[in-house]
N, C-alpha and C. Protein backbone atom coordinates (compact mmCIF):
# COMPACT_ATOMS: atom_id res chain seq x y z
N UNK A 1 -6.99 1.08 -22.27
CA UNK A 1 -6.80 0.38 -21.03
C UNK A 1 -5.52 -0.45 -21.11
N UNK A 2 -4.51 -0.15 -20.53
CA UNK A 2 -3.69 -1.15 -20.10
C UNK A 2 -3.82 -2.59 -19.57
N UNK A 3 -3.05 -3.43 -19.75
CA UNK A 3 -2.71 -5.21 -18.85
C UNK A 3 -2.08 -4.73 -17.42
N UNK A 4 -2.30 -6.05 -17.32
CA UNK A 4 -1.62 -6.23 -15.86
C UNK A 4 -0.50 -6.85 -16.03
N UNK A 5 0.21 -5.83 -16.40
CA UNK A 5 2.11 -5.83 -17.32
C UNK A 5 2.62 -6.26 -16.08
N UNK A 6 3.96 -7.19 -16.17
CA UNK A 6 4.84 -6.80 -14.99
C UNK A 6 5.47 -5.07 -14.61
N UNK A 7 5.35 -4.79 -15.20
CA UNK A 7 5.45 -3.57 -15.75
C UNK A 7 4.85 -2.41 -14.55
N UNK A 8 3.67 -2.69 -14.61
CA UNK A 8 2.52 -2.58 -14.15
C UNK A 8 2.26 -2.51 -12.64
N UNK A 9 2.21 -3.99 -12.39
CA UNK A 9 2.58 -4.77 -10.96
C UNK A 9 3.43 -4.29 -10.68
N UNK A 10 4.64 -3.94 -10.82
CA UNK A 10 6.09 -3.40 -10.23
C UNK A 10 5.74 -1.86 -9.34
N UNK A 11 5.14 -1.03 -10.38
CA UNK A 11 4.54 0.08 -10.45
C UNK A 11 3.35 0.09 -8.53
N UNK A 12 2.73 -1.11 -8.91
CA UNK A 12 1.67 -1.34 -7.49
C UNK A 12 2.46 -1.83 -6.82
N UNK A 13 3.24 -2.66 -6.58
CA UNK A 13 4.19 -2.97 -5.46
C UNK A 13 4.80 -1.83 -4.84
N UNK A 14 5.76 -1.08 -5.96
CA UNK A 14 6.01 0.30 -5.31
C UNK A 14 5.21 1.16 -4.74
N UNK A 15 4.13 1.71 -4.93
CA UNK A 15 3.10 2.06 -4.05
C UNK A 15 2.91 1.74 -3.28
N UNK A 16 3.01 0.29 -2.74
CA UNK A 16 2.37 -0.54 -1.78
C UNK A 16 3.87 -0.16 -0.28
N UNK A 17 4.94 -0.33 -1.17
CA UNK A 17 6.03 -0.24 0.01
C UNK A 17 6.34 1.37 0.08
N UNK A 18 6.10 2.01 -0.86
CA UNK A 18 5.93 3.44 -0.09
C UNK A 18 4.96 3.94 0.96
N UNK A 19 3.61 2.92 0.39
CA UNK A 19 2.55 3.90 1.54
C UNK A 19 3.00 2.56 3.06
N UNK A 20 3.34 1.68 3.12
CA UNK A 20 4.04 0.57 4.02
C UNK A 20 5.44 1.35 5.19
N UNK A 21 5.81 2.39 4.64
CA UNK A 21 6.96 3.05 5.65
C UNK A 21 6.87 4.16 5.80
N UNK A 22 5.36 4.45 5.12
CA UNK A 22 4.58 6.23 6.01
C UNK A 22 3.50 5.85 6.58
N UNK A 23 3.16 4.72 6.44
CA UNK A 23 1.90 4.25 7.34
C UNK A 23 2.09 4.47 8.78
N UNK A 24 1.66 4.71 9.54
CA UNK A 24 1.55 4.52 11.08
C UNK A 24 1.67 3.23 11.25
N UNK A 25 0.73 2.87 10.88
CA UNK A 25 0.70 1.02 11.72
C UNK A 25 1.78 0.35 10.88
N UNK A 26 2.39 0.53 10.06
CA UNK A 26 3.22 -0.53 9.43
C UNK A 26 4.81 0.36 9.41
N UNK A 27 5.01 1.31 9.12
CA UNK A 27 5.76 2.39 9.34
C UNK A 27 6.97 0.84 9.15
N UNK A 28 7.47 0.54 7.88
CA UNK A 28 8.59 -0.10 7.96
C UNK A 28 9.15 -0.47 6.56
N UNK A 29 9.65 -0.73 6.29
CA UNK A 29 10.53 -1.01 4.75
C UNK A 29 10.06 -2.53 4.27
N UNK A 30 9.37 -2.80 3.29
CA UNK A 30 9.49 -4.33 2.52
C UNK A 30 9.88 -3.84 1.50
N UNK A 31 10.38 -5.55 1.11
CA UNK A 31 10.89 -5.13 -0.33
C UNK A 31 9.76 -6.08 -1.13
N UNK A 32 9.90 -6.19 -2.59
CA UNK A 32 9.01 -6.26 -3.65
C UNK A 32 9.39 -7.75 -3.58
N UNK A 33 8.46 -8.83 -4.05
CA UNK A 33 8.51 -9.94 -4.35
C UNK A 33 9.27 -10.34 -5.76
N UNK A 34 10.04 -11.18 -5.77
CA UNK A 34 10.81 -11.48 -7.32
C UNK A 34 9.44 -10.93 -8.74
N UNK A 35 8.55 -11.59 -8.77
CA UNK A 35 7.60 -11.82 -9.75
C UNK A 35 6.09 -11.28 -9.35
N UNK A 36 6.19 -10.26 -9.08
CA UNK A 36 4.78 -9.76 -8.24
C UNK A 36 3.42 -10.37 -9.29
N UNK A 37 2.55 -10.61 -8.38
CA UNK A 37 1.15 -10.65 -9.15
C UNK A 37 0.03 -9.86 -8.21
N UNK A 38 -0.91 -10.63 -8.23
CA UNK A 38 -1.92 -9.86 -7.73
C UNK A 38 -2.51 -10.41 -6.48
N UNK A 39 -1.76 -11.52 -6.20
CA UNK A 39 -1.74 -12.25 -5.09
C UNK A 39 -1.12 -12.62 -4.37
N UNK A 40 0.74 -12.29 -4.66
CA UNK A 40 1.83 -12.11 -3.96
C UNK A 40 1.75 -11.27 -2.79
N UNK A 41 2.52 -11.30 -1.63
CA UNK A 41 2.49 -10.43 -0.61
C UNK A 41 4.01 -9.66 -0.80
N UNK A 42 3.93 -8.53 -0.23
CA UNK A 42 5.49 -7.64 0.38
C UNK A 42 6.40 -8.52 1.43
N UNK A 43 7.19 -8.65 0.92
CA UNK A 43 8.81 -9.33 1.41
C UNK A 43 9.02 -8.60 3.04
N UNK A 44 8.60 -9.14 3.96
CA UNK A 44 9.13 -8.43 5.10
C UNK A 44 10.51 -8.32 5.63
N UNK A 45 11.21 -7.61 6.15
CA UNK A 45 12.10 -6.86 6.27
C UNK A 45 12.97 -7.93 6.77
N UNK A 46 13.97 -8.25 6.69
CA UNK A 46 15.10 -9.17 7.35
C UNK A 46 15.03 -9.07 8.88
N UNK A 47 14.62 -10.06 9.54
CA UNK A 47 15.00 -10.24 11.06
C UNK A 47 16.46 -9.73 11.65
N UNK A 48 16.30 -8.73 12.75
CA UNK A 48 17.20 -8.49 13.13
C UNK A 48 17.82 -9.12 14.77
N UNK A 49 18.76 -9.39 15.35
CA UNK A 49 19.02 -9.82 16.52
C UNK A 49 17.93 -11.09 16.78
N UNK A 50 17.54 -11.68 17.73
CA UNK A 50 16.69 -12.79 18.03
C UNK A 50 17.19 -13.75 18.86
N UNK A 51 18.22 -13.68 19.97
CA UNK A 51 18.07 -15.36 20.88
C UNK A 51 18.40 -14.34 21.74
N UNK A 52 18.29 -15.48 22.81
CA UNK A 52 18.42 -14.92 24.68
C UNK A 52 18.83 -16.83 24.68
N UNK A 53 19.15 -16.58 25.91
CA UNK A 53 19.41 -17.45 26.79
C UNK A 53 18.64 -18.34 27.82
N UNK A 54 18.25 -19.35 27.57
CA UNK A 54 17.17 -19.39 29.00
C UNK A 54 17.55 -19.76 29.98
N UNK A 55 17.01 -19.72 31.02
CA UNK A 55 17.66 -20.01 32.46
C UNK A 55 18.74 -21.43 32.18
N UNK A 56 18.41 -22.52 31.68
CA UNK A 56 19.29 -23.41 31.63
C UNK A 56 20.58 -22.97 30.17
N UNK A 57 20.80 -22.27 30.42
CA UNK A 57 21.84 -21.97 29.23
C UNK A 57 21.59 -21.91 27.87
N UNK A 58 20.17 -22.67 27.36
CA UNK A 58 20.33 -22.68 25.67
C UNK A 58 19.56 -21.83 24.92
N UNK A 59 19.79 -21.47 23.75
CA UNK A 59 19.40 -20.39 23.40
C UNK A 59 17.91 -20.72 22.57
N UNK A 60 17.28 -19.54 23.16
CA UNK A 60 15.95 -19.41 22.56
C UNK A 60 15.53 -18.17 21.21
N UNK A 61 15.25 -19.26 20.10
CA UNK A 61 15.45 -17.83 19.04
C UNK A 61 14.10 -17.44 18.97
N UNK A 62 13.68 -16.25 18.77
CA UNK A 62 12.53 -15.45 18.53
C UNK A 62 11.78 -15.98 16.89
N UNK A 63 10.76 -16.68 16.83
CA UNK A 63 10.14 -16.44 15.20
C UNK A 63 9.43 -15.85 15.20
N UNK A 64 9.16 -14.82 15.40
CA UNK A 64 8.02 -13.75 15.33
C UNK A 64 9.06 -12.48 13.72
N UNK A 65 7.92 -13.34 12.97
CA UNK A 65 8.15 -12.36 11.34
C UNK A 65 7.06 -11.41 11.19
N UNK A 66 7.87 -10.18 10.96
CA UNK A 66 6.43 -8.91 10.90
C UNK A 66 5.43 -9.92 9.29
N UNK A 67 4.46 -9.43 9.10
CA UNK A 67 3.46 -9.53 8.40
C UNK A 67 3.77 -8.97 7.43
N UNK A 68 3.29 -9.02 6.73
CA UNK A 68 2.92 -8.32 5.20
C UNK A 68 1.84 -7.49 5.73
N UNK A 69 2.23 -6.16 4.83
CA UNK A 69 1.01 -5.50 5.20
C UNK A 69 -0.27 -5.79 3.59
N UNK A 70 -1.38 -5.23 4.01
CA UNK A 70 -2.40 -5.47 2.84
C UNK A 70 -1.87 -5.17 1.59
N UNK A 71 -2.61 -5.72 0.83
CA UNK A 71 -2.04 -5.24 -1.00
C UNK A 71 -3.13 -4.25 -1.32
N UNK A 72 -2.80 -3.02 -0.88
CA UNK A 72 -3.68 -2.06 -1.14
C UNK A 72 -4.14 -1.46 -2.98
N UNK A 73 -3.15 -2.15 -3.42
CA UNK A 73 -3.07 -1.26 -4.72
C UNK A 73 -3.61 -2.52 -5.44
N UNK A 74 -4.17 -3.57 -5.03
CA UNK A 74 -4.40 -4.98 -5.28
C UNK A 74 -5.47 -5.76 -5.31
N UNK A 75 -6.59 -4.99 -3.90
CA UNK A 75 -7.91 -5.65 -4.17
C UNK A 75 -8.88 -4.56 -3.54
N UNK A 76 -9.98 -5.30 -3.42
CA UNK A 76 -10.72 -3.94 -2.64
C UNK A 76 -10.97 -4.26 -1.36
N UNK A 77 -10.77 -4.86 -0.83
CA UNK A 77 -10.63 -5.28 1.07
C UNK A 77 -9.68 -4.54 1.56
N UNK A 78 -8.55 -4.48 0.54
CA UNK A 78 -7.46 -3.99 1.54
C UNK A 78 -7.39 -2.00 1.13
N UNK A 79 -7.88 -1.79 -0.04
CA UNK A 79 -7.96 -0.36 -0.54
C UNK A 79 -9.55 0.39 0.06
N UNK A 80 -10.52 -0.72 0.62
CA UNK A 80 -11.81 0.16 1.49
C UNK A 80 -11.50 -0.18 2.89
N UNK A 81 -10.12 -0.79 3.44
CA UNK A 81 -10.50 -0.36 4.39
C UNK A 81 -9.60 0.86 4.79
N UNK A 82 -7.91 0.75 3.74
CA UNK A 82 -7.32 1.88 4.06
C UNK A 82 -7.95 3.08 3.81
N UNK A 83 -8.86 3.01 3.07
CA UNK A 83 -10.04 4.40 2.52
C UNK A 83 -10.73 4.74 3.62
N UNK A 84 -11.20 3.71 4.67
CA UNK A 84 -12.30 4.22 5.52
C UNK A 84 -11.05 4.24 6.57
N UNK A 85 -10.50 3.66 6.86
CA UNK A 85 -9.20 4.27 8.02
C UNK A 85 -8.42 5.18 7.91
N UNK A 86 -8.51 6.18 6.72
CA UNK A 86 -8.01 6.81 6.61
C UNK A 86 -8.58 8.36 6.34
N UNK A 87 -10.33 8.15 6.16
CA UNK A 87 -11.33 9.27 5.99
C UNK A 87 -11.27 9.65 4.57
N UNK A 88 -10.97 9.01 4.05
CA UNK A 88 -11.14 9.00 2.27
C UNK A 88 -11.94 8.96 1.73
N UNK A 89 -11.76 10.20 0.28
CA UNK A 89 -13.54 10.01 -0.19
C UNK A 89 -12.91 9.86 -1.24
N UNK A 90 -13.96 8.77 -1.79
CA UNK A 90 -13.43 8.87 -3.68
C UNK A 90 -14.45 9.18 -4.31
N UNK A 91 -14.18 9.94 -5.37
CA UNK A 91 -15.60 9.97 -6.78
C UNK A 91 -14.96 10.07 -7.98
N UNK A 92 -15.92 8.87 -8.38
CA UNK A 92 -16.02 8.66 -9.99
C UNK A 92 -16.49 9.95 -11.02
N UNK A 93 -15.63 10.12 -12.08
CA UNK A 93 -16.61 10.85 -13.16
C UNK A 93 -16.50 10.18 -14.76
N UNK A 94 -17.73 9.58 -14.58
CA UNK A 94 -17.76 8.39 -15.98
C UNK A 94 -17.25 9.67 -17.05
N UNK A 95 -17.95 10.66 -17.17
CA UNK A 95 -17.95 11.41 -18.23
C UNK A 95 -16.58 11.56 -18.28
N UNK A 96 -15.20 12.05 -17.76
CA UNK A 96 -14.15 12.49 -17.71
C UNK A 96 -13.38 11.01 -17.78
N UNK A 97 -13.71 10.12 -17.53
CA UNK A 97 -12.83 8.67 -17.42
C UNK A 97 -12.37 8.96 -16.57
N UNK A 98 -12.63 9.11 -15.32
CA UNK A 98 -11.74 9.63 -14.10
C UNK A 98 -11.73 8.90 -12.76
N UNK A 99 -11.27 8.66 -11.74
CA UNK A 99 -11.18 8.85 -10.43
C UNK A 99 -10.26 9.38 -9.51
N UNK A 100 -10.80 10.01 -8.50
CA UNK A 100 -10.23 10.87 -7.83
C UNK A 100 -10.03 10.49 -6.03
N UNK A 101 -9.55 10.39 -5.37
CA UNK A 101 -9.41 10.00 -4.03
C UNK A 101 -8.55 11.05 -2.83
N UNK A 102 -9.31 11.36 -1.95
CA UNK A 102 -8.49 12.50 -1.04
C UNK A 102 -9.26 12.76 0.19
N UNK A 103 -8.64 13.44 0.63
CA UNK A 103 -9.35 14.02 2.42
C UNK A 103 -10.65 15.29 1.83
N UNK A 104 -10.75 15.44 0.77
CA UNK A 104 -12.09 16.49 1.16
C UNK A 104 -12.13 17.42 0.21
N UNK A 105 -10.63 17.74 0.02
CA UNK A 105 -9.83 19.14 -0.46
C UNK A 105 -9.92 19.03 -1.97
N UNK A 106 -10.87 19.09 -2.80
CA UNK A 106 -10.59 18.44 -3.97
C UNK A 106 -9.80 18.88 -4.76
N UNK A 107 -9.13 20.19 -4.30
CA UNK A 107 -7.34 21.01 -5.40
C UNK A 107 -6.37 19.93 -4.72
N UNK A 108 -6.46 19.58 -3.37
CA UNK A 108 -5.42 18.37 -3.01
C UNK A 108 -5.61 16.65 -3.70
N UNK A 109 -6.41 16.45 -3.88
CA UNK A 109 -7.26 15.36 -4.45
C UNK A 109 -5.81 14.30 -5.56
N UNK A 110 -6.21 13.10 -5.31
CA UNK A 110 -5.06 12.18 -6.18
C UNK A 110 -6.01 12.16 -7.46
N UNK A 111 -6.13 12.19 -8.45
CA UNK A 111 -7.03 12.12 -10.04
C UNK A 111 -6.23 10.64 -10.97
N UNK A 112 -6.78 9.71 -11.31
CA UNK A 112 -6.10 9.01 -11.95
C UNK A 112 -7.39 8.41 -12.92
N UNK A 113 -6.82 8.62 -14.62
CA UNK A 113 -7.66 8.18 -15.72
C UNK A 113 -7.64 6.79 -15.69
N UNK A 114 -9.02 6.17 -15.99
CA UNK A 114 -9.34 4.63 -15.92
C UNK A 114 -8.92 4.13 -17.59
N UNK A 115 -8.20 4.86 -18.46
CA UNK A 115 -7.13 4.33 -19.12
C UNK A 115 -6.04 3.94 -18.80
N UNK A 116 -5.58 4.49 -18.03
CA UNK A 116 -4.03 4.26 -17.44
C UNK A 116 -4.00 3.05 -16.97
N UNK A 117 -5.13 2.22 -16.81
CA UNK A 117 -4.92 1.23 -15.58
C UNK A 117 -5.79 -0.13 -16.39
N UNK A 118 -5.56 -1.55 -15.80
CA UNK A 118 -5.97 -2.63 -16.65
C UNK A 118 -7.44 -2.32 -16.33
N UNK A 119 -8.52 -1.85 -15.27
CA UNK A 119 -9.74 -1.81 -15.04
C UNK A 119 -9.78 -0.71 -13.89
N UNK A 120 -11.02 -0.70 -14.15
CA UNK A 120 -11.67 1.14 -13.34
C UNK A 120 -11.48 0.50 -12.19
N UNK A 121 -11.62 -0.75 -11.14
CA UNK A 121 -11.08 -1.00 -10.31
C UNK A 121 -9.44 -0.47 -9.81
N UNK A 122 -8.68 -1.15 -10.67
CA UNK A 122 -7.24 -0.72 -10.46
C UNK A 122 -6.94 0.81 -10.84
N UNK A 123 -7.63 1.45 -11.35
CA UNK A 123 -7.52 2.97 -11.32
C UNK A 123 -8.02 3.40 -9.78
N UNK A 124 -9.13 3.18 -9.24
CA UNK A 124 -9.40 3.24 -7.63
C UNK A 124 -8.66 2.74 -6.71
N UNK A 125 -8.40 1.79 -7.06
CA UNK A 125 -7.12 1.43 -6.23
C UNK A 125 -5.92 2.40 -5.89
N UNK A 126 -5.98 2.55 -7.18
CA UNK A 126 -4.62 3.20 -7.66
C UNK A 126 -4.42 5.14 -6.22
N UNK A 127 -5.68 5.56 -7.10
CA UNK A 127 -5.97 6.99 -6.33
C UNK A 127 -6.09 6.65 -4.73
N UNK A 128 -6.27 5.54 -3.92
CA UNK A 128 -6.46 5.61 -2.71
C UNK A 128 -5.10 5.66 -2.63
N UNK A 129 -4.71 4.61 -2.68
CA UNK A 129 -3.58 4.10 -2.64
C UNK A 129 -2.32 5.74 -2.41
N UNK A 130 -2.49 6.45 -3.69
CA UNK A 130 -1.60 7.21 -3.51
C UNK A 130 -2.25 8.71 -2.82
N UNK A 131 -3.65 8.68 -2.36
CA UNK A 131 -3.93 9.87 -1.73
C UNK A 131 -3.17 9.05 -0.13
N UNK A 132 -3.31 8.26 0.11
CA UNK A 132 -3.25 7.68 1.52
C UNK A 132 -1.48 7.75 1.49
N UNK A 133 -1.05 7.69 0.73
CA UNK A 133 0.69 8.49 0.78
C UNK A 133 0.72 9.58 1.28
N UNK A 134 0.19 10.18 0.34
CA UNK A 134 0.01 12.15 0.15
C UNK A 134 -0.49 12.38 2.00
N UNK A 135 -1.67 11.75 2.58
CA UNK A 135 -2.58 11.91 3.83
C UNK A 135 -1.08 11.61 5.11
N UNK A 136 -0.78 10.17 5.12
CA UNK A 136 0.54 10.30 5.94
C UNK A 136 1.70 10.81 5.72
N UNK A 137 1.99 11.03 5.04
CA UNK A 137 3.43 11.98 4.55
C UNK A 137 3.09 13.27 5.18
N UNK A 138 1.98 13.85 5.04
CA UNK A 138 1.78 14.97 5.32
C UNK A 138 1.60 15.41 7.45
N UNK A 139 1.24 13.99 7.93
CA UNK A 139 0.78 13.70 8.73
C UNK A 139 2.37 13.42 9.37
N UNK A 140 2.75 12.93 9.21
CA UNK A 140 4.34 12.47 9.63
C UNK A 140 5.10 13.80 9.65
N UNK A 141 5.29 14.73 8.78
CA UNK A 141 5.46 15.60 8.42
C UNK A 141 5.23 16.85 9.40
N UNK A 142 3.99 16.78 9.67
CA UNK A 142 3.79 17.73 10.60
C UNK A 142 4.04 17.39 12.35
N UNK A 143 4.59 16.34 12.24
CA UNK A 143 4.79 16.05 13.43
C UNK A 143 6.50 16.19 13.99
């Protein structure tokens, strides 16, 4: 079993901003926090343009900052619900040290060993996380 290396974290951040700009609902670029942990959020994207004018001449700037999207690769609130919003099935196989996460297809299926990862949690994480890439990419893709 691995730590929760920076190493590591870097690794789930990247996941997090790849499946973040094939997502539908978030469909946008963050970048990674200096020092990620497990409770840091994704860096939202630099504000672009923002004032108008108001009727009396002075300018009104916009603060409306997109959100962070969930830390999917991070807890399990944000990895069951992209699982159930996304029609995801996962199964465990204690015997194999395994988990697996995907639409159905189990030759398409994401597989990730609960060695690779600091806990069989973050290995589940891990497989939603990157079947729900694989699910919109493919989805974007065909469109």
């Amino acid at each position: 079993m691995t730590n929760w290396t920076q190493e590591y974290m870097k690794d789930a951040i990247r996941d997090e901003i790849a499946l973040a700009v094939v997502h539908p609902k978030w469909n946008r670029r963050y970048t990674a926090p200096a020092s990620p942990t497990l409770e840091t959020d994704l860096c939202p994207p630099a504000r672009r343009g923002g004032n108008l004018l108001s009727a009396g001449g002075q300018r009104l700037a916009f603060s409306t900052q997109p959100k962070a999207p969930p830390r999917w690769r991070r807890n399990w609130k944000a990895a069951g619900e992209l699982s159930t919003e996304l029609g995801l099935s996962v199964r465990h196989d204690q015997e194999e040290g395994t988990v697996s996460a995907g639409t159905g297809s189990r030759r398409r299926d994401i597989t990730e060993s609960y060695a690779d990862h600091p806990t069989k949690d973050a290995a589940t994480w891990t497989a939603i996380v990157r079947a729900a890439i694989q699910v919109c990419t493919e989805a974007r893709e065909s469109h």
